[in-house]
C-alpha atoms as a PDB file:
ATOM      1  CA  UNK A   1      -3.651  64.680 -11.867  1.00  0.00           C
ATOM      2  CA  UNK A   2      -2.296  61.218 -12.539  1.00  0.00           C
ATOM      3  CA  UNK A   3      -2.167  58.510  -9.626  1.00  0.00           C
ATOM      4  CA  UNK A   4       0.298  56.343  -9.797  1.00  0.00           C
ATOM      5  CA  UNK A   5      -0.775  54.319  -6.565  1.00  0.00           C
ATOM      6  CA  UNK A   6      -3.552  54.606  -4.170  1.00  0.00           C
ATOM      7  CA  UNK A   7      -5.018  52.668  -0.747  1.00  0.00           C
ATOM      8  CA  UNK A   8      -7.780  53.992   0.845  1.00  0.00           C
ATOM      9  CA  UNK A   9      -7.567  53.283   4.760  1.00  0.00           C
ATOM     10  CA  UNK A  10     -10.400  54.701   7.636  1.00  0.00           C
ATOM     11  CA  UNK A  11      -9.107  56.352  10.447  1.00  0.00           C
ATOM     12  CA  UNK A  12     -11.499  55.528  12.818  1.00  0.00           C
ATOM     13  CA  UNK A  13     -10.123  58.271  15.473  1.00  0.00           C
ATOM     14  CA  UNK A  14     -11.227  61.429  13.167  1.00  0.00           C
ATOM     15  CA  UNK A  15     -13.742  59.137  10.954  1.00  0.00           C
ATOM     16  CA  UNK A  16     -12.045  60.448   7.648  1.00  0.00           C
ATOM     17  CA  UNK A  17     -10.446  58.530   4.778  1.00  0.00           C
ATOM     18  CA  UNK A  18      -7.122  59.030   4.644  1.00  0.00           C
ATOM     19  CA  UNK A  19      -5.769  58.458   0.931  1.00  0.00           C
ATOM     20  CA  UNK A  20      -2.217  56.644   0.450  1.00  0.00           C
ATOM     21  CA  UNK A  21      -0.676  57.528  -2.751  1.00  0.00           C
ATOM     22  CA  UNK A  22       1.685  58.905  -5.475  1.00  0.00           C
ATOM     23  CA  UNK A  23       0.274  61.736  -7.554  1.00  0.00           C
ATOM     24  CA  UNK A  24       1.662  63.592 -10.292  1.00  0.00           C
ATOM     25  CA  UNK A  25       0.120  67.029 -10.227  1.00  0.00           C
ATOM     26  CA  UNK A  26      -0.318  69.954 -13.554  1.00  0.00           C
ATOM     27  CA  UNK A  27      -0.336  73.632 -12.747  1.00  0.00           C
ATOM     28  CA  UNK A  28       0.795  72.769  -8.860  1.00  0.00           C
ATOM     29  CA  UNK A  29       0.666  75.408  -5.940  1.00  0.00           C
ATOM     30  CA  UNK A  30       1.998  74.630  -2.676  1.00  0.00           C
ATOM     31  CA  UNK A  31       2.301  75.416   0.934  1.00  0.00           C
ATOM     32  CA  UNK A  32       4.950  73.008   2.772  1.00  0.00           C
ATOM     33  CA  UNK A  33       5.994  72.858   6.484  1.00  0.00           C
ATOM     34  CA  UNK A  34       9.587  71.666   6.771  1.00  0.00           C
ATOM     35  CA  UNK A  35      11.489  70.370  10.404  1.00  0.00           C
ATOM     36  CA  UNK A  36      14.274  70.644  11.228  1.00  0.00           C
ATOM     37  CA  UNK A  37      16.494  67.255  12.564  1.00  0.00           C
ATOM     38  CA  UNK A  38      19.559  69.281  13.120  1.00  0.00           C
ATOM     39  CA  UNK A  39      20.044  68.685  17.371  1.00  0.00           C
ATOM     40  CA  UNK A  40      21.419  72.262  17.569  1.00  0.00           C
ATOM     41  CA  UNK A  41      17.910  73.770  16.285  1.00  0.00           C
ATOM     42  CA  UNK A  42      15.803  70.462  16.139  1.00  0.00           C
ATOM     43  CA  UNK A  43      12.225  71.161  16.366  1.00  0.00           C
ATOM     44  CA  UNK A  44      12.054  74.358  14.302  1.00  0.00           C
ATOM     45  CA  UNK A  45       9.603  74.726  11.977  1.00  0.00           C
ATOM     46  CA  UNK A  46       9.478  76.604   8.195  1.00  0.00           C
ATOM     47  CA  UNK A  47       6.372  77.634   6.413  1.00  0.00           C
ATOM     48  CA  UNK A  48       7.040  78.602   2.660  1.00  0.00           C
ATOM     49  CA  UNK A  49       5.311  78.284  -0.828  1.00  0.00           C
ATOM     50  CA  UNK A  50       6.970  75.951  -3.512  1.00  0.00           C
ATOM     51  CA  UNK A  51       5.555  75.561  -7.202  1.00  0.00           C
ATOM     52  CA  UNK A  52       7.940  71.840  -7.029  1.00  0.00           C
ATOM     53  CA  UNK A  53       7.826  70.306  -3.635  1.00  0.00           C
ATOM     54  CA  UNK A  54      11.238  68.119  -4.730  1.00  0.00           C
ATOM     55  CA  UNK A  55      13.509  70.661  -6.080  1.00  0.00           C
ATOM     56  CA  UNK A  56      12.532  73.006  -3.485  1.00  0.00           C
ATOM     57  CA  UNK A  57      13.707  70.933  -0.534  1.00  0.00           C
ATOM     58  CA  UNK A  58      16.677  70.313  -1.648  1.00  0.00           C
ATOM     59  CA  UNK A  59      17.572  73.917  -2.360  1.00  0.00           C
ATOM     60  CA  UNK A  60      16.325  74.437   1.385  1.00  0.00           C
ATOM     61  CA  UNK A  61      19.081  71.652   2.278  1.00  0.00           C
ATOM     62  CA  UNK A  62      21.700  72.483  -0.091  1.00  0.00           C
ATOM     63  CA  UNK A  63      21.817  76.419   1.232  1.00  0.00           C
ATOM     64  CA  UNK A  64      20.938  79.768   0.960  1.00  0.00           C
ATOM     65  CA  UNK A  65      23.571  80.152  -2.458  1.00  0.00           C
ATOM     66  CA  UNK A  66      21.389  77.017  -3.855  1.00  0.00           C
ATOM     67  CA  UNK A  67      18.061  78.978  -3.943  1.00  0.00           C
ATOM     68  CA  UNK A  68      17.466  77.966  -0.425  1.00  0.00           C
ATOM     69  CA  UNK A  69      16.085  80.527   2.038  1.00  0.00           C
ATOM     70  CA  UNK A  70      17.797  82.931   4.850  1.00  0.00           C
ATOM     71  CA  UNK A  71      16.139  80.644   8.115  1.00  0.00           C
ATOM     72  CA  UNK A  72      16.901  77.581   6.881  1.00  0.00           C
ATOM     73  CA  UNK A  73      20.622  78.001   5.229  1.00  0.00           C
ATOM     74  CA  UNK A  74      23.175  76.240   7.258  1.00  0.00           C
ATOM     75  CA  UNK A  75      20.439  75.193   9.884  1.00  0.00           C
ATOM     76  CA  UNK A  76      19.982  71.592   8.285  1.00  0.00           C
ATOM     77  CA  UNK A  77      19.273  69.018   7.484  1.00  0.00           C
ATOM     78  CA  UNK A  78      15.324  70.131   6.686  1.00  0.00           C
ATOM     79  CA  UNK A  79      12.506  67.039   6.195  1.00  0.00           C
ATOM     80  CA  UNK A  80       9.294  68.214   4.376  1.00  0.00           C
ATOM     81  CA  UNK A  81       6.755  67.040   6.613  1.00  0.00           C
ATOM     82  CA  UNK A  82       3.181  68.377   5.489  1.00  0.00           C
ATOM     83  CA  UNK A  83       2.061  70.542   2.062  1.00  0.00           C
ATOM     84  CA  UNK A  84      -1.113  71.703   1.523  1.00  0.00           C
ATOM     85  CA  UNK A  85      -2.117  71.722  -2.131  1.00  0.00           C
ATOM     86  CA  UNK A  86      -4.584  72.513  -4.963  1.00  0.00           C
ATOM     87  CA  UNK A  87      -4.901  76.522  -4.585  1.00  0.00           C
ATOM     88  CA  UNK A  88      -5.962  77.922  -8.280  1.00  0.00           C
ATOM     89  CA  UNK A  89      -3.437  80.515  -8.087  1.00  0.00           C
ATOM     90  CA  UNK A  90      -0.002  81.243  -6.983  1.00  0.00           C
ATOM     91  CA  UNK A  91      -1.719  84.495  -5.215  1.00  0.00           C
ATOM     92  CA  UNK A  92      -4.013  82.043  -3.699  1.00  0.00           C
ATOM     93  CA  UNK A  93      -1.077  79.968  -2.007  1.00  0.00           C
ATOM     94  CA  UNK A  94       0.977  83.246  -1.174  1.00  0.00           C
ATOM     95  CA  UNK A  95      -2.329  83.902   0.626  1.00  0.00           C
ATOM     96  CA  UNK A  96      -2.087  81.088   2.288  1.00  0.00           C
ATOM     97  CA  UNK A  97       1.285  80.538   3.334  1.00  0.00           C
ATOM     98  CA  UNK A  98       1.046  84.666   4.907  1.00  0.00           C
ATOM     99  CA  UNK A  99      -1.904  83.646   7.404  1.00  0.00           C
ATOM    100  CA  UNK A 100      -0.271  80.413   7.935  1.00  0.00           C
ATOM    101  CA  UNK A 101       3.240  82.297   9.236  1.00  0.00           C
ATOM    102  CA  UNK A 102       1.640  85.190  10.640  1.00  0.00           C
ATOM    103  CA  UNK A 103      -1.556  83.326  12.013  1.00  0.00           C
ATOM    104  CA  UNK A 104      -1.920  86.752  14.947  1.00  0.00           C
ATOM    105  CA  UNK A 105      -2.051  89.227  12.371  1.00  0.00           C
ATOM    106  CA  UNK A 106      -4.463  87.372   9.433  1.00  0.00           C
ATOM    107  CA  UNK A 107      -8.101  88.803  10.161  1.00  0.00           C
ATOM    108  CA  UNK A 108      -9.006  85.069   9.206  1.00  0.00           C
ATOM    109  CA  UNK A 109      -7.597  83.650  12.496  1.00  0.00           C
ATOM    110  CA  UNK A 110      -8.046  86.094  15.152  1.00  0.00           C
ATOM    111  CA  UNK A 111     -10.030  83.008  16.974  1.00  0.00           C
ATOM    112  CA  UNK A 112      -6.831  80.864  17.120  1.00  0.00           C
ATOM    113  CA  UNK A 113      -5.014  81.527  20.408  1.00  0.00           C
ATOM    114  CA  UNK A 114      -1.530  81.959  20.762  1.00  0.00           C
ATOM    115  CA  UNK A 115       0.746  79.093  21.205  1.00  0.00           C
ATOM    116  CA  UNK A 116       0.741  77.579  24.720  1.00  0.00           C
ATOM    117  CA  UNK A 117       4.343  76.780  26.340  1.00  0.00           C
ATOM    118  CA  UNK A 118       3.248  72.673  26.609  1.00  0.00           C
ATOM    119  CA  UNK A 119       2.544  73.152  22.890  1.00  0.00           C
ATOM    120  CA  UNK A 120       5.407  72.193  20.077  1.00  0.00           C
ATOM    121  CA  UNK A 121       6.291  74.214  17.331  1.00  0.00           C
ATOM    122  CA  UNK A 122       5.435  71.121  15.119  1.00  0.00           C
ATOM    123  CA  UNK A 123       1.898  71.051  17.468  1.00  0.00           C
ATOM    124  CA  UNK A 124       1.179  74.881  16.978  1.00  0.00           C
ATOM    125  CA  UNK A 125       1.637  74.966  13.415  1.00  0.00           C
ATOM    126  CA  UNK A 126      -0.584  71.631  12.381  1.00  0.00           C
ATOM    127  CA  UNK A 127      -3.132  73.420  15.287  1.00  0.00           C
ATOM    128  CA  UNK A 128      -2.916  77.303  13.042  1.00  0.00           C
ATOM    129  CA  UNK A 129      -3.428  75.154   9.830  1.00  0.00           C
ATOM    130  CA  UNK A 130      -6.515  73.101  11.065  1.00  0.00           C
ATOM    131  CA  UNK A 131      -8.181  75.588  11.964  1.00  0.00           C
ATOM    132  CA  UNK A 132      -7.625  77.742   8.339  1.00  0.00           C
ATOM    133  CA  UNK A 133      -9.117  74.711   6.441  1.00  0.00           C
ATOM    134  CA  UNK A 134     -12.203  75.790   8.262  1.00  0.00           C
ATOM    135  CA  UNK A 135     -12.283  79.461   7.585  1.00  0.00           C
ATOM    136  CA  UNK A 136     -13.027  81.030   3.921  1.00  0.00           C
ATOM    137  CA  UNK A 137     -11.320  81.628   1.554  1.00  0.00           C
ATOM    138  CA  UNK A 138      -9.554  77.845   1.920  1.00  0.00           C
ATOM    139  CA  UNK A 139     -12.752  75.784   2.805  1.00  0.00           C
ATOM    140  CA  UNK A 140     -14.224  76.535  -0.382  1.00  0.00           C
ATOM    141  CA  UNK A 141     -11.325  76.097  -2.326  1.00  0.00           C
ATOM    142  CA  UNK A 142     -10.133  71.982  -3.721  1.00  0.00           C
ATOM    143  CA  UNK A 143      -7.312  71.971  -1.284  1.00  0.00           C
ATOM    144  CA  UNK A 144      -5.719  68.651  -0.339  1.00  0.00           C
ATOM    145  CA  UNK A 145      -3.980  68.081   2.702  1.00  0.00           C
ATOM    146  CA  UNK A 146      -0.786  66.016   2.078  1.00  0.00           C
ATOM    147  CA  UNK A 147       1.203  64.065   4.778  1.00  0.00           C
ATOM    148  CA  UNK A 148       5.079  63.190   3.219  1.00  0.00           C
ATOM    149  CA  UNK A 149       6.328  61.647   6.275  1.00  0.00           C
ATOM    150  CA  UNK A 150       3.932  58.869   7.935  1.00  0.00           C
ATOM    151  CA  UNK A 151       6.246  59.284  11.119  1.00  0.00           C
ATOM    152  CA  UNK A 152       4.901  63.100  11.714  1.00  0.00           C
ATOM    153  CA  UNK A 153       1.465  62.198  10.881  1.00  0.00           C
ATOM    154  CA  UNK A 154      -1.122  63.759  13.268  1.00  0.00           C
ATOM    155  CA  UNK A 155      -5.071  63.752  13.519  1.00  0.00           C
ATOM    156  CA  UNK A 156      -7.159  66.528  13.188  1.00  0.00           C
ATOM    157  CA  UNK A 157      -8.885  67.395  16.683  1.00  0.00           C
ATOM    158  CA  UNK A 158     -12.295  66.429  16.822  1.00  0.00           C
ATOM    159  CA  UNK A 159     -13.872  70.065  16.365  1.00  0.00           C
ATOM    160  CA  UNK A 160     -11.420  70.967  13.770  1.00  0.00           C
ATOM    161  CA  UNK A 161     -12.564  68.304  11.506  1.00  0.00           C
ATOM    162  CA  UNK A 162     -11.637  69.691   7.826  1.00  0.00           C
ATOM    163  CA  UNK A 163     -14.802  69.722   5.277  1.00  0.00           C
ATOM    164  CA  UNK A 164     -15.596  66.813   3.744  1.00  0.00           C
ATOM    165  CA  UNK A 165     -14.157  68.047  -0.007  1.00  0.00           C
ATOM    166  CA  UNK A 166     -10.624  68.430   1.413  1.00  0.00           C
ATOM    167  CA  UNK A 167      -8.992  64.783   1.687  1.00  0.00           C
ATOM    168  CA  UNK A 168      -5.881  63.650   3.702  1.00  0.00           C
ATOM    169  CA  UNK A 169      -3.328  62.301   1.699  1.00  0.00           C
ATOM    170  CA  UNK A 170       0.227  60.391   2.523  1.00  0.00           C
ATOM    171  CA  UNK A 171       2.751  59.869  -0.241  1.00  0.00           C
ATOM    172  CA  UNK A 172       4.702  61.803  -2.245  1.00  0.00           C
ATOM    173  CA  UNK A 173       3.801  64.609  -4.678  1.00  0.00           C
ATOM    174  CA  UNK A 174       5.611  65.688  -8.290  1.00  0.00           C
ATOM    175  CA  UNK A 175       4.629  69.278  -9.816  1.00  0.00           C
ATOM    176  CA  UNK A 176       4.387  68.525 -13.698  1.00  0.00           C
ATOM    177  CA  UNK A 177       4.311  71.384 -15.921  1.00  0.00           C
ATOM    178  CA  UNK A 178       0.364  71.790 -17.523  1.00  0.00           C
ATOM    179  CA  UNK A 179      -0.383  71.957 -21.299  1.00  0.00           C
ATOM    180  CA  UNK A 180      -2.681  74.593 -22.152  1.00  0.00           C
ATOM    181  CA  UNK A 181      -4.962  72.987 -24.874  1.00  0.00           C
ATOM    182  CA  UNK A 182      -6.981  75.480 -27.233  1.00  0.00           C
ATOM    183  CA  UNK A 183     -10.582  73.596 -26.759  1.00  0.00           C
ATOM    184  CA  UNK A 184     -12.047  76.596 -29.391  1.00  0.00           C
ATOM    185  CA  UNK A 185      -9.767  75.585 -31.923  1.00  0.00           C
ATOM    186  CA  UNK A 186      -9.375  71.899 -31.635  1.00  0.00           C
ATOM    187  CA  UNK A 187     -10.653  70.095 -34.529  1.00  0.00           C
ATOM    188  CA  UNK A 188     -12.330  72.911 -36.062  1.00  0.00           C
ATOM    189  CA  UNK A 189     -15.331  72.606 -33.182  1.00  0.00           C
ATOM    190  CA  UNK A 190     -16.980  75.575 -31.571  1.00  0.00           C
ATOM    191  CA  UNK A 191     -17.986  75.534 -27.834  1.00  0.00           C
ATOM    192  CA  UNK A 192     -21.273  75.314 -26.675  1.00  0.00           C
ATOM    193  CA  UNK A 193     -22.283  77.521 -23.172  1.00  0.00           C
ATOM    194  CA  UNK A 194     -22.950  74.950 -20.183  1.00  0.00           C
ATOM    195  CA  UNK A 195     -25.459  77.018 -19.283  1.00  0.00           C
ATOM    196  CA  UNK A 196     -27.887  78.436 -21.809  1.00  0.00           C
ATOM    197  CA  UNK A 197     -26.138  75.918 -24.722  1.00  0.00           C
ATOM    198  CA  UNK A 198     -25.644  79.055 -27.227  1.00  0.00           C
ATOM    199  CA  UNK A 199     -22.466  78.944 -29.180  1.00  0.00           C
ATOM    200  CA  UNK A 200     -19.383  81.180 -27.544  1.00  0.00           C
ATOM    201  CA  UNK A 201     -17.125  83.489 -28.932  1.00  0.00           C
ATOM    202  CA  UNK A 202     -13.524  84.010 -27.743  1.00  0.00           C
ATOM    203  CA  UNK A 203     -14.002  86.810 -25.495  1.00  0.00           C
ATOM    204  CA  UNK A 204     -17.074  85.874 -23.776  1.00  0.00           C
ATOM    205  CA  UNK A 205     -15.636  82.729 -23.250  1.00  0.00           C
ATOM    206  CA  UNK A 206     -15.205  81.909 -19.088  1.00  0.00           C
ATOM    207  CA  UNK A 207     -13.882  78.250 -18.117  1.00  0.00           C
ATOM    208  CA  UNK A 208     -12.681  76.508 -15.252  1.00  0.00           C
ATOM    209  CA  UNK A 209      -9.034  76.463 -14.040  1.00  0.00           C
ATOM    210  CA  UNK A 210      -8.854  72.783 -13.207  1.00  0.00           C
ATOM    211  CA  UNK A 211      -7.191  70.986 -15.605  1.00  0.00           C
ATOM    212  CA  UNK A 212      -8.800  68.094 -16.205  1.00  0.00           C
ATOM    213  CA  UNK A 213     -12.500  70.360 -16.321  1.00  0.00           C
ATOM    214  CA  UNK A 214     -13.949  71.310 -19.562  1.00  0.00           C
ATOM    215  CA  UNK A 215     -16.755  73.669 -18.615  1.00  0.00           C
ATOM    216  CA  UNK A 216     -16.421  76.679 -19.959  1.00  0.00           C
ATOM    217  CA  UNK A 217     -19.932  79.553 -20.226  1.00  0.00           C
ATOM    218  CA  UNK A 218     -20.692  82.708 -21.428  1.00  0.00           C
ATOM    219  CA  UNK A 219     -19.335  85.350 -19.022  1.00  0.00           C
ATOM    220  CA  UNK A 220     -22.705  86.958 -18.752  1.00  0.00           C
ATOM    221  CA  UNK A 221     -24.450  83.968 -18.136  1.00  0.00           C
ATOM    222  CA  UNK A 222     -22.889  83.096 -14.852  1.00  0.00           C
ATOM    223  CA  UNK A 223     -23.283  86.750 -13.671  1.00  0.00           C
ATOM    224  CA  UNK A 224     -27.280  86.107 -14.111  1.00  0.00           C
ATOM    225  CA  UNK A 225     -26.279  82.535 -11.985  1.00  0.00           C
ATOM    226  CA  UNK A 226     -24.751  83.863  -9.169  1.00  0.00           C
ATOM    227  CA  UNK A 227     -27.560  86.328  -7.445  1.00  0.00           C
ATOM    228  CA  UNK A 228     -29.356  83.034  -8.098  1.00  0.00           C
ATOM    229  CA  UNK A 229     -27.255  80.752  -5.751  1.00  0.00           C
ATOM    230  CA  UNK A 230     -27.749  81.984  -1.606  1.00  0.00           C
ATOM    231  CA  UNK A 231     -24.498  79.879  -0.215  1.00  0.00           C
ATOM    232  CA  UNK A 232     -21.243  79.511  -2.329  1.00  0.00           C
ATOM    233  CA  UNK A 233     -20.594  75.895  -3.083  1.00  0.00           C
ATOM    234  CA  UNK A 234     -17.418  74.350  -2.323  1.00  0.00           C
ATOM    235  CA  UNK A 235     -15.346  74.237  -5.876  1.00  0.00           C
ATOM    236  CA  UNK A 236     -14.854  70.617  -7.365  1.00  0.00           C
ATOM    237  CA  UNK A 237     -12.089  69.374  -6.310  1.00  0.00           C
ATOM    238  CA  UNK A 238     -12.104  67.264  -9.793  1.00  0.00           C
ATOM    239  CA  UNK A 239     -13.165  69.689 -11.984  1.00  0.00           C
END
């Protein structure tokens, strides 16, 4: 992940830092909410998964013959308001962006009532998504939650405070394509186990899917690790 500018600001309403910046992001998986600002369907929301946040808007703006989708051809223009970000997998977001569009029928929110007729599309949606960021799989996982437009900005209610590993961000976000680097091969070098330190051989090898993480283990290692641990750890949000 490379920042190109960051201010770090307390909210003293939720008592959370939110994080202004400009990141450029490897291996990115997203789930965005767009609006609608058309006055014929203004207010209408759009949950969908995006691998590039900026080319994917403006197929969503440009029509469904651009690459844009069915529900949002001809009904623009769309504004990307909110994208949550930093799944490991492109399954994982899929995941994600299912419960988050059909929040009744996900066994992960059958707590989160139905949307009340004083409640906003725009209010529903950021209420369904608060509440996920609370539920496992997605409060384990290095998520970030990512405002794009400061003018749609809303807190997180007091009880659905998200865990302290996922941050809220403002600013913009650009998907950059990851280089796989061969660590085994680099230089000649062989890799070392975290855990028990013994040298590893290509298909016992098990390392992290962050990018900018090195650890890798012997697959049969962790497996003796895990009966070990009673509560699964958040994963490192930097590796």
């Amino acid at each position: 992940m490379t920042f190109l500018f960051s201010v770090f600001w307390l909210n003293t309403k939720t008592v959370c830092f939110l994080i202004i910046m400009v990141v450029v992001v490897e291996s990115f998986f997203g789930v965005y909410m767009l609006y609608c600002t058309n006055p014929k369907y203004k207010g209408r929301i759009y949950i969908g998964f995006t691998v590039n946040p900026e080319r994917r808007i403006k197929q969503h703006n440009a029509g469904r013959h651009k690459g844009g989708a069915k529900r949002t051809s001809g009904r623009g223009p769309w504004e990307m308001l909110l994208i949550i970000h930093g799944f490991p997998s492109d399954i994982a977001a899929l995941r994600f962006e299912w419960a988050w569009q059909h929040p009744h029928s996900s066994r992960h929110l059958s707590h989160v009532c139905k949307r009340s007729r004083k409640e906003s599309s725009l209010q529903f949606h950021w209420r369904v998504v608060s509440n996920m960021l609370l539920v496992a799989p997605w409060n384990r996982q290095p998520l970030t939650t990512r405002w794009l437009k400061q003018e749609f900005m809303m807190d997180f209610e007091p009880n659905l405070q998200p865990p302290m590993h996922i941050p809220i961000a403002l600013g913009s976000v650009t998907a950059k394509k990851s280089q796989q680097v061969d660590l085994s091969s680099e230089q000649g070098e062989l890799l070392k186990c975290f855990l028990c330190k013994g040298l590893i051989k290509g298909p016992e090898k098990l390392s992290c899917f962050h990018p900018s993480c090195n650890m890798c283990s012997h697959v049969i290692c962790l497996a003796r690790l895990f009966p070990e641990v009673r509560a699964v750890p958040p994963l490192a949000s930097g590796g």
